[in-house]
PDB file of N, CA and C in Angstrom:
ATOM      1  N   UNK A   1       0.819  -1.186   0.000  1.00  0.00           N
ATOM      2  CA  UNK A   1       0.000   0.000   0.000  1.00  0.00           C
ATOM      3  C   UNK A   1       0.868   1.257   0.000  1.00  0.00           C
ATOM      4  N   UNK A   2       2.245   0.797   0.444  1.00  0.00           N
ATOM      5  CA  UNK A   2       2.805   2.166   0.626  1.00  0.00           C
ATOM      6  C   UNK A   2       3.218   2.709  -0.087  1.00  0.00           C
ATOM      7  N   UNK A   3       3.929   1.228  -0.936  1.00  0.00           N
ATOM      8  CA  UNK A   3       4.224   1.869  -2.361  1.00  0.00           C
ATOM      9  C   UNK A   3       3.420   2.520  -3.445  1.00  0.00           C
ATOM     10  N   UNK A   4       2.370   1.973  -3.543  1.00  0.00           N
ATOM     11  CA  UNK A   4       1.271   2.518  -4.505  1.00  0.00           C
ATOM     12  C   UNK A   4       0.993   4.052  -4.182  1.00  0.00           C
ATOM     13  N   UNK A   5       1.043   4.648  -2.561  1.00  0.00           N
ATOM     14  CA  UNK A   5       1.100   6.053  -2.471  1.00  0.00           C
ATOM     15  C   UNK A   5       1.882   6.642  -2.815  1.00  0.00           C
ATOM     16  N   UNK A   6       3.383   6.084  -2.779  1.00  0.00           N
ATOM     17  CA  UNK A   6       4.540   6.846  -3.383  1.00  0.00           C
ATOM     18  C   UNK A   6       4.729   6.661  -4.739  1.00  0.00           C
ATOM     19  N   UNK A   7       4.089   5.803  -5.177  1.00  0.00           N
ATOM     20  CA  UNK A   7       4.265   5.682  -7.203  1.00  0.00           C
ATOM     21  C   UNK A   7       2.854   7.296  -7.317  1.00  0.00           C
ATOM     22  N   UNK A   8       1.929   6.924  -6.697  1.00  0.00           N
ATOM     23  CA  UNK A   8       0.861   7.345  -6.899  1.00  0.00           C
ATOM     24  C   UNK A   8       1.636   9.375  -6.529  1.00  0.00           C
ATOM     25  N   UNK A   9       2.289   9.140  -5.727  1.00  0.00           N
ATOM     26  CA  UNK A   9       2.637  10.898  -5.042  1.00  0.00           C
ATOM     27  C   UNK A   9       3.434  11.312  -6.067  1.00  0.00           C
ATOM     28  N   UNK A  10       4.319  10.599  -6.596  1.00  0.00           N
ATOM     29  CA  UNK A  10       5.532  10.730  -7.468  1.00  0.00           C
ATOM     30  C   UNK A  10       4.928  10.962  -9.151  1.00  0.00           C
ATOM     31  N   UNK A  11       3.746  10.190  -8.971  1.00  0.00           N
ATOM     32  CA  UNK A  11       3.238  10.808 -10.460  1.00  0.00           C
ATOM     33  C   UNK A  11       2.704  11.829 -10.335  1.00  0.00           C
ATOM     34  N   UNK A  12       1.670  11.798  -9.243  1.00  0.00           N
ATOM     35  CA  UNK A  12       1.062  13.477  -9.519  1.00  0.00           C
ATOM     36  C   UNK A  12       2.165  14.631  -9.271  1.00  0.00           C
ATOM     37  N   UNK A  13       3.690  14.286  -8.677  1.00  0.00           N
ATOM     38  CA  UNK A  13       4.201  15.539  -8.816  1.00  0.00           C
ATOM     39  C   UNK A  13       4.867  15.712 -10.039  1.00  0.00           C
ATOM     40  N   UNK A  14       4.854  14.318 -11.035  1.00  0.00           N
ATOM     41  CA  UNK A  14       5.444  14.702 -12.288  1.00  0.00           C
ATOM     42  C   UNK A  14       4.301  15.587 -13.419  1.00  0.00           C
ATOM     43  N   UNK A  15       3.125  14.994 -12.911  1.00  0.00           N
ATOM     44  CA  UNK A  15       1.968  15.838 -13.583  1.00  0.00           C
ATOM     45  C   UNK A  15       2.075  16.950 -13.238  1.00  0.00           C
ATOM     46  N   UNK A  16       2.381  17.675 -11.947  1.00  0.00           N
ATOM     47  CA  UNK A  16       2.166  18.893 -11.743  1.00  0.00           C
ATOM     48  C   UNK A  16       3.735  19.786 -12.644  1.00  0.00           C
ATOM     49  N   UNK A  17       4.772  18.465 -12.505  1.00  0.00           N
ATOM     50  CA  UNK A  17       5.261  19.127 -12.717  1.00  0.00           C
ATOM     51  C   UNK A  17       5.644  19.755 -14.507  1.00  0.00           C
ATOM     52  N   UNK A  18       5.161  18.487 -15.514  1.00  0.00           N
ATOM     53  CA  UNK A  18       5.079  18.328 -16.867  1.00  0.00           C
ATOM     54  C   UNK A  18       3.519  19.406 -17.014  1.00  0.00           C
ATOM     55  N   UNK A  19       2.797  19.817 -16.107  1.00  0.00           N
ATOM     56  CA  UNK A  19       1.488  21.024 -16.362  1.00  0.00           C
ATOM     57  C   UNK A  19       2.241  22.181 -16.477  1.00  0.00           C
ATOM     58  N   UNK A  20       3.082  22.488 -15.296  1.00  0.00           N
ATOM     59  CA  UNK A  20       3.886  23.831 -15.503  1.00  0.00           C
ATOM     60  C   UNK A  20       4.683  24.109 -16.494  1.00  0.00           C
ATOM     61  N   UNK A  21       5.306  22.708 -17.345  1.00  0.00           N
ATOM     62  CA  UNK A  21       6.417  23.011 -18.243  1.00  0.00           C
ATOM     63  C   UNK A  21       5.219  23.719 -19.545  1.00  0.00           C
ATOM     64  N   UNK A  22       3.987  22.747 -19.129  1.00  0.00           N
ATOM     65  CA  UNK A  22       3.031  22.970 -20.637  1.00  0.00           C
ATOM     66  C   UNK A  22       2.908  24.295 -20.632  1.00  0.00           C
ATOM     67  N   UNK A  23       2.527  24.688 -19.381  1.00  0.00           N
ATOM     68  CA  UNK A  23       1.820  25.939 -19.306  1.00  0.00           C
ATOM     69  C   UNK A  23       2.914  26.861 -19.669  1.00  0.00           C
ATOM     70  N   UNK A  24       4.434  27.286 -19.208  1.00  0.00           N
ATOM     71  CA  UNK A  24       5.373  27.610 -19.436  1.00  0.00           C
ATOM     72  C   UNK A  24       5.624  28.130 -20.650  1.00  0.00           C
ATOM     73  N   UNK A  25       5.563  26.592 -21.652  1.00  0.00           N
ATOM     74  CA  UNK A  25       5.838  26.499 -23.332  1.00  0.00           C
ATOM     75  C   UNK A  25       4.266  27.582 -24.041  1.00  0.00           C
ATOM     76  N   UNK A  26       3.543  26.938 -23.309  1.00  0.00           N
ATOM     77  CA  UNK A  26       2.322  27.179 -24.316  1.00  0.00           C
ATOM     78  C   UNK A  26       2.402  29.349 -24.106  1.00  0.00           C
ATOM     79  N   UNK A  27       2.714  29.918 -23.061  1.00  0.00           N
ATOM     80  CA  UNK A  27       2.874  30.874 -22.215  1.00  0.00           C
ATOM     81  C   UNK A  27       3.704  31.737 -23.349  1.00  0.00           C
ATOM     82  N   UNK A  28       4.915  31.280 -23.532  1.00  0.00           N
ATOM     83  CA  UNK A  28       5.815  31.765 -24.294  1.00  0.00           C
ATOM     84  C   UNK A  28       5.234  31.849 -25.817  1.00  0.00           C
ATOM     85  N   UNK A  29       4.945  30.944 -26.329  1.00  0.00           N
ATOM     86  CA  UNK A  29       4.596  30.412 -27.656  1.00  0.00           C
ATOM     87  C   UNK A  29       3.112  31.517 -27.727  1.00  0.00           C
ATOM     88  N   UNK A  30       2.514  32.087 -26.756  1.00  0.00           N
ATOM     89  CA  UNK A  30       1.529  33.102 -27.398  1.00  0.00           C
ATOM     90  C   UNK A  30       2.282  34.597 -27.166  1.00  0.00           C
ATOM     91  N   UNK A  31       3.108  34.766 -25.795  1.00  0.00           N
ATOM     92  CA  UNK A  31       3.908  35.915 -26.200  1.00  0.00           C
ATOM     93  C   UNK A  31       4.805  35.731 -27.544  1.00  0.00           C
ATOM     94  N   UNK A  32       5.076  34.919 -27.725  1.00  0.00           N
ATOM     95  CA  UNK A  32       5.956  35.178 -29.298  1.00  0.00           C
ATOM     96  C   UNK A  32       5.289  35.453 -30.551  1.00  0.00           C
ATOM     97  N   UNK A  33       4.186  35.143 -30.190  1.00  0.00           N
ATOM     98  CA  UNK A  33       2.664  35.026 -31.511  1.00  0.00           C
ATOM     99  C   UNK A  33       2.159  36.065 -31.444  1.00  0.00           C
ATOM    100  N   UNK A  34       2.026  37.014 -29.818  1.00  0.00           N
ATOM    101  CA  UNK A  34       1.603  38.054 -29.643  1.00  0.00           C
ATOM    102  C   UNK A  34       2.505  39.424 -30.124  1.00  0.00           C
ATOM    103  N   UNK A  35       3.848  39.201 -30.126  1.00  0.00           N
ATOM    104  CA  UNK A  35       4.857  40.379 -29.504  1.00  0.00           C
ATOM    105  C   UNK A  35       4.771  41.280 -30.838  1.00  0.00           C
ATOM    106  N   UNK A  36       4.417  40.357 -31.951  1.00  0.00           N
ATOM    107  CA  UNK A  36       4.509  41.612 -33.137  1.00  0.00           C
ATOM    108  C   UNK A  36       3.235  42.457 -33.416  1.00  0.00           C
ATOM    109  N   UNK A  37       2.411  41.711 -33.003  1.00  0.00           N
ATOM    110  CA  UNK A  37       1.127  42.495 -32.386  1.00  0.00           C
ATOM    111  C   UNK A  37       1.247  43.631 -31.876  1.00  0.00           C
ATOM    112  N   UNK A  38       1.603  43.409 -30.270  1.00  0.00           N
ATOM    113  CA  UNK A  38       1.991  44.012 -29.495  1.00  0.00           C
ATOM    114  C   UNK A  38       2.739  45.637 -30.085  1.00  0.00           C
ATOM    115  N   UNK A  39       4.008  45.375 -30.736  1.00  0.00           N
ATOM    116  CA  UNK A  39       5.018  46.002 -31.354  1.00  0.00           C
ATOM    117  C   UNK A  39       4.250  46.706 -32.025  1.00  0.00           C
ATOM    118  N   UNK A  40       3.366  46.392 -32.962  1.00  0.00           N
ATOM    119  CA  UNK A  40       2.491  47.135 -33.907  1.00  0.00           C
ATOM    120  C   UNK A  40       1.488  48.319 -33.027  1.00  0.00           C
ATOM    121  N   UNK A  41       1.244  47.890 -32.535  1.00  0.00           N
ATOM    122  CA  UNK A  41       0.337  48.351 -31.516  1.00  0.00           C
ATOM    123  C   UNK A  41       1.274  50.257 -30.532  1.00  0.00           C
ATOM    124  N   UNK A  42       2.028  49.214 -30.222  1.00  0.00           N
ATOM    125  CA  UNK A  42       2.945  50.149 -29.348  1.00  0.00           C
ATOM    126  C   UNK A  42       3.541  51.144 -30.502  1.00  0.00           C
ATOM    127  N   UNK A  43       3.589  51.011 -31.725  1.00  0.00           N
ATOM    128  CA  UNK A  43       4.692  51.843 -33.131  1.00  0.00           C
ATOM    129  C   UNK A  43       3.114  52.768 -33.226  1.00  0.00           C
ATOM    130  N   UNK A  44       1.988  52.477 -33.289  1.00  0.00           N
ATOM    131  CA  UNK A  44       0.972  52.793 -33.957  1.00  0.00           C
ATOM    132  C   UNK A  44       0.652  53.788 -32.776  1.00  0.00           C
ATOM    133  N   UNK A  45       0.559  53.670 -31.518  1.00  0.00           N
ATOM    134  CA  UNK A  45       0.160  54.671 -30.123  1.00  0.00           C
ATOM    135  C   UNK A  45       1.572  55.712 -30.326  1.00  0.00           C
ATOM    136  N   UNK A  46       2.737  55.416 -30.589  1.00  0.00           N
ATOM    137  CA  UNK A  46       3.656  55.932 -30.526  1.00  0.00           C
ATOM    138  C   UNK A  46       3.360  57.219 -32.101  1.00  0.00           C
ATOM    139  N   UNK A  47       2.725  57.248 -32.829  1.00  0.00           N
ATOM    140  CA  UNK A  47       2.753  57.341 -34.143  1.00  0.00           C
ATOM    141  C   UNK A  47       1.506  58.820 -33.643  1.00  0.00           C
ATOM    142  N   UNK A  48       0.892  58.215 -33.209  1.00  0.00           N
ATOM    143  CA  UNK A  48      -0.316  59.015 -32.994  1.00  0.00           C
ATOM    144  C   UNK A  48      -0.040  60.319 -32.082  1.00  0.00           C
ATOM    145  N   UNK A  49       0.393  59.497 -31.094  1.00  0.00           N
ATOM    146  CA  UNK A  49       1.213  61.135 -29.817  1.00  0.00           C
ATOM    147  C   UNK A  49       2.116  61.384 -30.399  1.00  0.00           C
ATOM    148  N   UNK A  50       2.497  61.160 -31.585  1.00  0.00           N
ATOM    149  CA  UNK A  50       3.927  62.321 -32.428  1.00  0.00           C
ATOM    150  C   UNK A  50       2.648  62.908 -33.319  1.00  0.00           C
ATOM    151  N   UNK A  51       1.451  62.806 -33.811  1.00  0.00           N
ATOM    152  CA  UNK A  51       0.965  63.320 -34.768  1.00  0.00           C
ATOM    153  C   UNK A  51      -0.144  64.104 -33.924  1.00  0.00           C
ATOM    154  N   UNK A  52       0.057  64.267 -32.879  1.00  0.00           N
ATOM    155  CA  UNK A  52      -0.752  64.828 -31.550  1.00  0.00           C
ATOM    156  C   UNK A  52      -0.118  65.997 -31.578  1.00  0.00           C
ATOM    157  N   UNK A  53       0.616  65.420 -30.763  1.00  0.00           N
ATOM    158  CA  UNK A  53       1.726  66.529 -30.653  1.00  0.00           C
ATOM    159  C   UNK A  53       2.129  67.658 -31.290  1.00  0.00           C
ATOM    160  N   UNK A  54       2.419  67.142 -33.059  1.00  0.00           N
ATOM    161  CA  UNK A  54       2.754  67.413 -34.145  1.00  0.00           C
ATOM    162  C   UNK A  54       1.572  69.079 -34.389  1.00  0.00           C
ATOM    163  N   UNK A  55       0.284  68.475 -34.204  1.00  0.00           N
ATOM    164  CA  UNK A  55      -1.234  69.089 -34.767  1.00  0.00           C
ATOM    165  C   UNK A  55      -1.118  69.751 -33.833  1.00  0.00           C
ATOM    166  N   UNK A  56      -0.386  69.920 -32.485  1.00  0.00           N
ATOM    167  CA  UNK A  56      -0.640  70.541 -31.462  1.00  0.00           C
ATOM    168  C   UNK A  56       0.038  71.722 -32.225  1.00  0.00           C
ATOM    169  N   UNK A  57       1.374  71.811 -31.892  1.00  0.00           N
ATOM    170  CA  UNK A  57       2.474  73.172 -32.323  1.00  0.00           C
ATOM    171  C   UNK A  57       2.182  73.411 -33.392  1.00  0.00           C
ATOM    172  N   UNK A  58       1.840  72.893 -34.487  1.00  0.00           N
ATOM    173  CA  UNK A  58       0.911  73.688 -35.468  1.00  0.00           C
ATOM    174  C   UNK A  58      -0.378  74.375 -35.576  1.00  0.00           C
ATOM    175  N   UNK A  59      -0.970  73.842 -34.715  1.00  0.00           N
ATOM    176  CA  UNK A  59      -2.081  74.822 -34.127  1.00  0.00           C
ATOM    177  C   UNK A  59      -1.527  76.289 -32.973  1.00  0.00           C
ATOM    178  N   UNK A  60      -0.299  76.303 -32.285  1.00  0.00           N
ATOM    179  CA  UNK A  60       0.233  76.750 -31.494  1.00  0.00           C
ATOM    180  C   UNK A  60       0.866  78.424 -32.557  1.00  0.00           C
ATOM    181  N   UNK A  61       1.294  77.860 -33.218  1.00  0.00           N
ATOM    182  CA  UNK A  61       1.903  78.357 -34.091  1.00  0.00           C
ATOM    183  C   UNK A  61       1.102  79.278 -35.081  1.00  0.00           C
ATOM    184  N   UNK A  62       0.331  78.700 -35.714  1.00  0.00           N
ATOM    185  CA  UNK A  62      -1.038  79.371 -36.238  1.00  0.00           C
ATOM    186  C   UNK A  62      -1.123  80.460 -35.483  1.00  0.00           C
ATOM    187  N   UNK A  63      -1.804  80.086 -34.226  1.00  0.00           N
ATOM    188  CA  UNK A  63      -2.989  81.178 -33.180  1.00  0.00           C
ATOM    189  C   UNK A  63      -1.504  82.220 -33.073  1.00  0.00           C
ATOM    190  N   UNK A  64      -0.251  81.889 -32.606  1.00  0.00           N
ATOM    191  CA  UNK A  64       0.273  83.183 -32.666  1.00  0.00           C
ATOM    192  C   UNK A  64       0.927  83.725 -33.977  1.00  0.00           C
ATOM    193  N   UNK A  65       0.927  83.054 -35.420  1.00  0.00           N
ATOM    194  CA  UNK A  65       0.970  83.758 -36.328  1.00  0.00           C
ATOM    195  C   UNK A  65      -0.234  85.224 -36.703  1.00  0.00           C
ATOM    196  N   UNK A  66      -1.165  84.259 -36.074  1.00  0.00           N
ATOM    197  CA  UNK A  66      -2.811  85.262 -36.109  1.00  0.00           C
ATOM    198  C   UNK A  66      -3.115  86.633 -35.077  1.00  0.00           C
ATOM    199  N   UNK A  67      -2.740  86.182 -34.315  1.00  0.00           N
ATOM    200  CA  UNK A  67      -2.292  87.380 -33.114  1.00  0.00           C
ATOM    201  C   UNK A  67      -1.418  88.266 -34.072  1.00  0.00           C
ATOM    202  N   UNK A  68       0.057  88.164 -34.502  1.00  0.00           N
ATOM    203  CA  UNK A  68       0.653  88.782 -34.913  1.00  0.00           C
ATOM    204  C   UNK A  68      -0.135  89.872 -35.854  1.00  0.00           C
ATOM    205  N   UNK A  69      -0.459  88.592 -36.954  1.00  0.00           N
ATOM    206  CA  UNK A  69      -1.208  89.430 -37.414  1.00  0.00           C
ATOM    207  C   UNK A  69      -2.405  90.761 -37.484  1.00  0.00           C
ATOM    208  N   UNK A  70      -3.150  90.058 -36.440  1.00  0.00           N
ATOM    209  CA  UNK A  70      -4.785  90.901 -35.768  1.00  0.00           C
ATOM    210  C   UNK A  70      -3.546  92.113 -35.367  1.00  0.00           C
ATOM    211  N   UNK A  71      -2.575  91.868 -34.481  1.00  0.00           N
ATOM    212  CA  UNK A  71      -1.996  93.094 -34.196  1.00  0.00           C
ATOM    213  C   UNK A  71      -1.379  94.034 -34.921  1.00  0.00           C
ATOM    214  N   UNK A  72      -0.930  93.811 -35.821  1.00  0.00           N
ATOM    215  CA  UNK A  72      -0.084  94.490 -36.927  1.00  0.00           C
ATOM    216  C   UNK A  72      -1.460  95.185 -37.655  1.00  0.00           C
ATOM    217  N   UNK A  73      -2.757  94.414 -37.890  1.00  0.00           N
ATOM    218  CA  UNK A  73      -4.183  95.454 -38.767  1.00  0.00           C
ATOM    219  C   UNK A  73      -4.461  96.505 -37.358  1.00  0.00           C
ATOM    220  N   UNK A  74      -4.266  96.291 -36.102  1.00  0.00           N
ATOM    221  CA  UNK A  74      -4.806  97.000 -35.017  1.00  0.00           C
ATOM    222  C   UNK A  74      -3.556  98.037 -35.564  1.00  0.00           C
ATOM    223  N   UNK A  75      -2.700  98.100 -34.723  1.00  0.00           N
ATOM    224  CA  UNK A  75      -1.459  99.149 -35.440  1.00  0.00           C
ATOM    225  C   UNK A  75      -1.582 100.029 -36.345  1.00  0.00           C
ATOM    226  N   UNK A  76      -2.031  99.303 -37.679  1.00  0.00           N
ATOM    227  CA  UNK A  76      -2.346 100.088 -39.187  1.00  0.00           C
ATOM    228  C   UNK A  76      -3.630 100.982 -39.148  1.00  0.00           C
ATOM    229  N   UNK A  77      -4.741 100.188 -38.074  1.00  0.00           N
ATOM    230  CA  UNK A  77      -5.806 100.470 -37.782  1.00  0.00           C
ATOM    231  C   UNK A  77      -5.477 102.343 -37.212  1.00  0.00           C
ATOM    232  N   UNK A  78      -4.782 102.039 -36.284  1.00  0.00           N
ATOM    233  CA  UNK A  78      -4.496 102.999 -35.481  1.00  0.00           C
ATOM    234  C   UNK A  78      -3.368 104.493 -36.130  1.00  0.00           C
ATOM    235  N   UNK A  79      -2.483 103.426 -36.954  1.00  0.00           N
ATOM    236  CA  UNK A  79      -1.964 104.841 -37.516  1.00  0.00           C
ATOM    237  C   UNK A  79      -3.180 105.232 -38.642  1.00  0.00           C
ATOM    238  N   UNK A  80      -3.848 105.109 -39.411  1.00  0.00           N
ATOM    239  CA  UNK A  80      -4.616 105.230 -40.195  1.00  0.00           C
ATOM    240  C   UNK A  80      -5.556 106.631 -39.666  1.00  0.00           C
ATOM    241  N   UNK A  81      -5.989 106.001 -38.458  1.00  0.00           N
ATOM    242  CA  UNK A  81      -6.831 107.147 -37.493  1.00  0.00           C
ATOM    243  C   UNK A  81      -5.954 108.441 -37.110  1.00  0.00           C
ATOM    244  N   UNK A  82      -4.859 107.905 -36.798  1.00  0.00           N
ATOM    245  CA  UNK A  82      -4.033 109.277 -35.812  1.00  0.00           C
ATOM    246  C   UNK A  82      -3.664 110.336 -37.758  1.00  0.00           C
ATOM    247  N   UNK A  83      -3.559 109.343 -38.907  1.00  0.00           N
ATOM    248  CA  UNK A  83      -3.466 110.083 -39.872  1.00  0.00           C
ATOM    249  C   UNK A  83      -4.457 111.268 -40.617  1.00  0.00           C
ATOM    250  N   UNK A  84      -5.628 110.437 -40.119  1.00  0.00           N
ATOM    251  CA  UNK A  84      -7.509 111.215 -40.452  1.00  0.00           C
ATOM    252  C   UNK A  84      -7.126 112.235 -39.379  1.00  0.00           C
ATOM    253  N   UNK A  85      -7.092 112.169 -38.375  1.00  0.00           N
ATOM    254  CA  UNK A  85      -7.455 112.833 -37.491  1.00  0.00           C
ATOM    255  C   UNK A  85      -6.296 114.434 -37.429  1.00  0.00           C
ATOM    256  N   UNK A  86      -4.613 113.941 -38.153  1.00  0.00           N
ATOM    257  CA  UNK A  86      -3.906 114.579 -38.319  1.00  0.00           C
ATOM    258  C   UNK A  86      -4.430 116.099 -39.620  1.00  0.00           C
ATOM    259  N   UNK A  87      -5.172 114.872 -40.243  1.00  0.00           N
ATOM    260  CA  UNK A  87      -5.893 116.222 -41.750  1.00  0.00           C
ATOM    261  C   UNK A  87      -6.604 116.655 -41.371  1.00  0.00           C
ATOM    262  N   UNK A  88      -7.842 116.365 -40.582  1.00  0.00           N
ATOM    263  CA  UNK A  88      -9.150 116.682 -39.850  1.00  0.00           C
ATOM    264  C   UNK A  88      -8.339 117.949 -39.614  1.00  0.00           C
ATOM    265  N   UNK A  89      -7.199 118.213 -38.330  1.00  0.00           N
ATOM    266  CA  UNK A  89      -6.847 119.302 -37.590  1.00  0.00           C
ATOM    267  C   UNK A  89      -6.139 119.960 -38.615  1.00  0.00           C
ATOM    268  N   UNK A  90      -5.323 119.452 -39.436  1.00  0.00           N
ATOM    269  CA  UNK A  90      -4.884 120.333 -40.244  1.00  0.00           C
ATOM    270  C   UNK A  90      -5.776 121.272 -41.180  1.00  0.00           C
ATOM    271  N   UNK A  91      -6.625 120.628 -41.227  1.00  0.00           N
ATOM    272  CA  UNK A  91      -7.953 121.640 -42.541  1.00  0.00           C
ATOM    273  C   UNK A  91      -8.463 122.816 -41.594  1.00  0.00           C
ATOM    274  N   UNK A  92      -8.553 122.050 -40.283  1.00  0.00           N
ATOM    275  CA  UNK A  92      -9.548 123.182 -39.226  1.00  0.00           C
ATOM    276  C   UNK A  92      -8.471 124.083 -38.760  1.00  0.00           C
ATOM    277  N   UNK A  93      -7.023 124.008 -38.680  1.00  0.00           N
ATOM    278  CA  UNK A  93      -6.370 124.949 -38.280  1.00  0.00           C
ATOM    279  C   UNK A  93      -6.535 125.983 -39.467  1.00  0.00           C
ATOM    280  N   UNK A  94      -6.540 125.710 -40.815  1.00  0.00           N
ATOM    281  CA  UNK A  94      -6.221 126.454 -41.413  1.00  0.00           C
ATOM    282  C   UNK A  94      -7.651 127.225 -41.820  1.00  0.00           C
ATOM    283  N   UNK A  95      -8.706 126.581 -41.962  1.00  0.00           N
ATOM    284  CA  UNK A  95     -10.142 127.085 -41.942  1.00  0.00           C
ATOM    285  C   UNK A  95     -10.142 128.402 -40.727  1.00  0.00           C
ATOM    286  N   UNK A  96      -9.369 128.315 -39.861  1.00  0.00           N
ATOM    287  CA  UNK A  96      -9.616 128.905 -38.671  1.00  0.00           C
ATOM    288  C   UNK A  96      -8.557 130.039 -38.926  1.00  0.00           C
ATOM    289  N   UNK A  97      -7.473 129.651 -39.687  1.00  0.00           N
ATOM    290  CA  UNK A  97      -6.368 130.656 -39.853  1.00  0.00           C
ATOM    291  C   UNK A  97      -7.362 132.039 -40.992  1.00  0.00           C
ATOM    292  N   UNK A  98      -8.192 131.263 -42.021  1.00  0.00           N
ATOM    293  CA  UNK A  98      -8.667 131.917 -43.267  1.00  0.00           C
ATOM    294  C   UNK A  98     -10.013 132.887 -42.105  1.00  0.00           C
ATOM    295  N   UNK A  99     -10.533 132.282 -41.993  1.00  0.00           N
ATOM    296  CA  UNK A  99     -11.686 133.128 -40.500  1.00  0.00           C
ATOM    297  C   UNK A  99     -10.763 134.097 -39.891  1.00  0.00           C
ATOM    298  N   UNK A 100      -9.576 133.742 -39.195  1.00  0.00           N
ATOM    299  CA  UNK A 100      -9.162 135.028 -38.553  1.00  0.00           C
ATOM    300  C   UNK A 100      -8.357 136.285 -39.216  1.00  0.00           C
ATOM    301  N   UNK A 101      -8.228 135.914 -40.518  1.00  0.00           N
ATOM    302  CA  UNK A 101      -7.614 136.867 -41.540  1.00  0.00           C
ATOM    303  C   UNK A 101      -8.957 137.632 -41.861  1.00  0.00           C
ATOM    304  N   UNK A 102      -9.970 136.953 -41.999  1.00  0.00           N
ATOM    305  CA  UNK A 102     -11.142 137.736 -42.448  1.00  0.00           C
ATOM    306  C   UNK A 102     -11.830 138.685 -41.536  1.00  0.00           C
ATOM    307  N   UNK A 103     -11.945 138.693 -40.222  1.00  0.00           N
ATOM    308  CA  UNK A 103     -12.437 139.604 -38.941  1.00  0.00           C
ATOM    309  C   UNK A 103     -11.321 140.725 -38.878  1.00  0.00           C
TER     310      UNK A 103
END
């Protein structure tokens, strides 16, 4: 009887232990099946936050090309006015010069 427990103990630890090798092999054999997957996967996320990124500073870039711009028509805007406003006074000084020659 005693022996039959120790044939009997000795196999189930070779089963347990020929399950782990399976599991082991079989373990590996889907990471290796998986990894170019994987790789693809990881090139393709990697691909996207550079084209993120990318759309970002070009949008960055834009908004302060546009600023520049809006500011440079404000500027033009502004000398444009201080120029009206320079003839405006110039006509009325002299309207005012022709009036006081006339009294």
């Amino acid at each position: 009887m005693k022996k039959i427990l120790t044939v009997l103990a000795v196999i189930a630890l070779t089963a347990t232990v020929v399950a782990n090798a399976a599991e082991s092999r079989l373990e590996n054999y889907v990471n290796k099946k998986l990894s170019p997957i994987t790789q693809k996967e990881k090139d393709f996320n990697a691909k996207m936050e550079a084209q993120q990124k990318a759309s970002e500073a070009r949008q960055a870039e834009y908004k302060k090309q546009q600023e520049a711009r809006q500011a440079e028509l404000e500027k033009q805007r502004k000398e444009a006015q201080a120029r009206r406003q320079a003839t405006k006074d110039a006509i009325q000084a002299e309207k005012d010069y022709w009036k006081s020659l006339k009294k």
